[in-house]
Protein backbone atom coordinates (compact mmCIF):
# COMPACT_ATOMS: atom_id res chain seq x y z
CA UNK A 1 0.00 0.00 0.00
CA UNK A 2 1.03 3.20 -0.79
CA UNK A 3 2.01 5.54 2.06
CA UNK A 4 -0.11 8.27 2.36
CA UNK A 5 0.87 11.90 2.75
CA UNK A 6 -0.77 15.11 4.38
CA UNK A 7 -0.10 18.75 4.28
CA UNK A 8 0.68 19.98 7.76
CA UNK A 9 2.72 22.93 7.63
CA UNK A 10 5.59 25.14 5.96
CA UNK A 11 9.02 25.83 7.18
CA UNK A 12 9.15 29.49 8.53
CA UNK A 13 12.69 29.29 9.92
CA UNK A 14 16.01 27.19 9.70
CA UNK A 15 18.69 27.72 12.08
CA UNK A 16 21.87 25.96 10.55
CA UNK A 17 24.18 25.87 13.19
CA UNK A 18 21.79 23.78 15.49
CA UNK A 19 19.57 22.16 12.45
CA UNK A 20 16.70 22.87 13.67
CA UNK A 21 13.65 23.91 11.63
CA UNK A 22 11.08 26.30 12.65
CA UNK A 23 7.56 24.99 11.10
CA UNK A 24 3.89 26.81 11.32
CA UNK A 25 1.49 24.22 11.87
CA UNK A 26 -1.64 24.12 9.64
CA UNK A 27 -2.57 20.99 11.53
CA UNK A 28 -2.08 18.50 14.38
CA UNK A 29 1.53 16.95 14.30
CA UNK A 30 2.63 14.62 17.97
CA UNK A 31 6.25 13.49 19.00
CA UNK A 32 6.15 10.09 17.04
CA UNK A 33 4.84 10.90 13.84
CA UNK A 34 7.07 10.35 10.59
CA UNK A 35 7.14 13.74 8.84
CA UNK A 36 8.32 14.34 4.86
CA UNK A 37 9.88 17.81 4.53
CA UNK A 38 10.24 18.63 0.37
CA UNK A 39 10.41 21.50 -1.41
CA UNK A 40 12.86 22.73 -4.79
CA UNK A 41 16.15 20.92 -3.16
CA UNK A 42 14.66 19.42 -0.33
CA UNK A 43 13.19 15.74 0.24
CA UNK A 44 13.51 13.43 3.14
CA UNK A 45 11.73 11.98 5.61
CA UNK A 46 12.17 11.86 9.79
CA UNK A 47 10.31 10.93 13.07
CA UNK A 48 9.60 13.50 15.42
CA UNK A 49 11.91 12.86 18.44
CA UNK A 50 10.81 16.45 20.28
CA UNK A 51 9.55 19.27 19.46
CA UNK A 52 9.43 22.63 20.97
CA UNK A 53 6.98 25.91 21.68
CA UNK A 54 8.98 29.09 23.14
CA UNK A 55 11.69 26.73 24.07
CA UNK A 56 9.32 24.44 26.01
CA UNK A 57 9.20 21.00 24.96
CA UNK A 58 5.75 19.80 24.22
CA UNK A 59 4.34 16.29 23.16
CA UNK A 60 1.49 17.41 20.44
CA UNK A 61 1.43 20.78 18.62
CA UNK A 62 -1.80 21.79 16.54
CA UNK A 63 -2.98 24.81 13.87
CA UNK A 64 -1.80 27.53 14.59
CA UNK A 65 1.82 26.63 16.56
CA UNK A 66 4.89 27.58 15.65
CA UNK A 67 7.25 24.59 16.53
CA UNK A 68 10.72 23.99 16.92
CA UNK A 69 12.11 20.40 15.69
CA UNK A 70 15.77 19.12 15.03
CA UNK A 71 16.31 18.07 11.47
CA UNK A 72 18.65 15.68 9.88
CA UNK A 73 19.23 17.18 6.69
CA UNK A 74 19.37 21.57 5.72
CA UNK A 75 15.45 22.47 5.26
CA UNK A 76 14.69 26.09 3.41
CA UNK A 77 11.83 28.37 4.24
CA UNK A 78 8.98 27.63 2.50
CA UNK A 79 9.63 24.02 1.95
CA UNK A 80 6.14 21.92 2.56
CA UNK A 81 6.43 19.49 5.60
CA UNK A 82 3.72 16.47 5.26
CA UNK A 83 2.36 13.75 7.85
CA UNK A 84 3.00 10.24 6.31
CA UNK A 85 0.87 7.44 7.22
């Protein structure tokens, strides 16, 4: 079966010397999930290890947030991150 994949945000922020992406949530994304990032130059997939709000670690973010999450790979503002199921 095909893996299924579902808009959840866009990359607002990337902070190379610490990897870390800063996403705006367009829907409900929990510490666990797989996540694709893609855009132009961009395409791989990760599971969500942490995640933070303000510096404060949270389990679940929804619409709305503005999260924090470490990234393997260099991410670019405006790339599309997806849920995959």
């Amino acid at each position: 079966m095909a893996e299924e994949k579902k808009m959840i945000g866009k990359v607002t922020h990337y902070f190379g010397k610490i990897s870390v992406a800063g996403i705006s949530l367009s829907d409900t994304l929990k510490v666990g999930d797989i996540i694709s990032i893609e855009g132009a130059t961009t395409a791989f997939q990760e599971e969500i290890t942490s995640m933070q709000i303000d510096q404060k670690t949270v389990e679940q973010a929804g619409a709305g947030d503005l999260i924090g999450i470490k990234v393997k790979d260099k991410v670019r503002v405006g790339d599309s991150v997806y849920i995959v199921s």
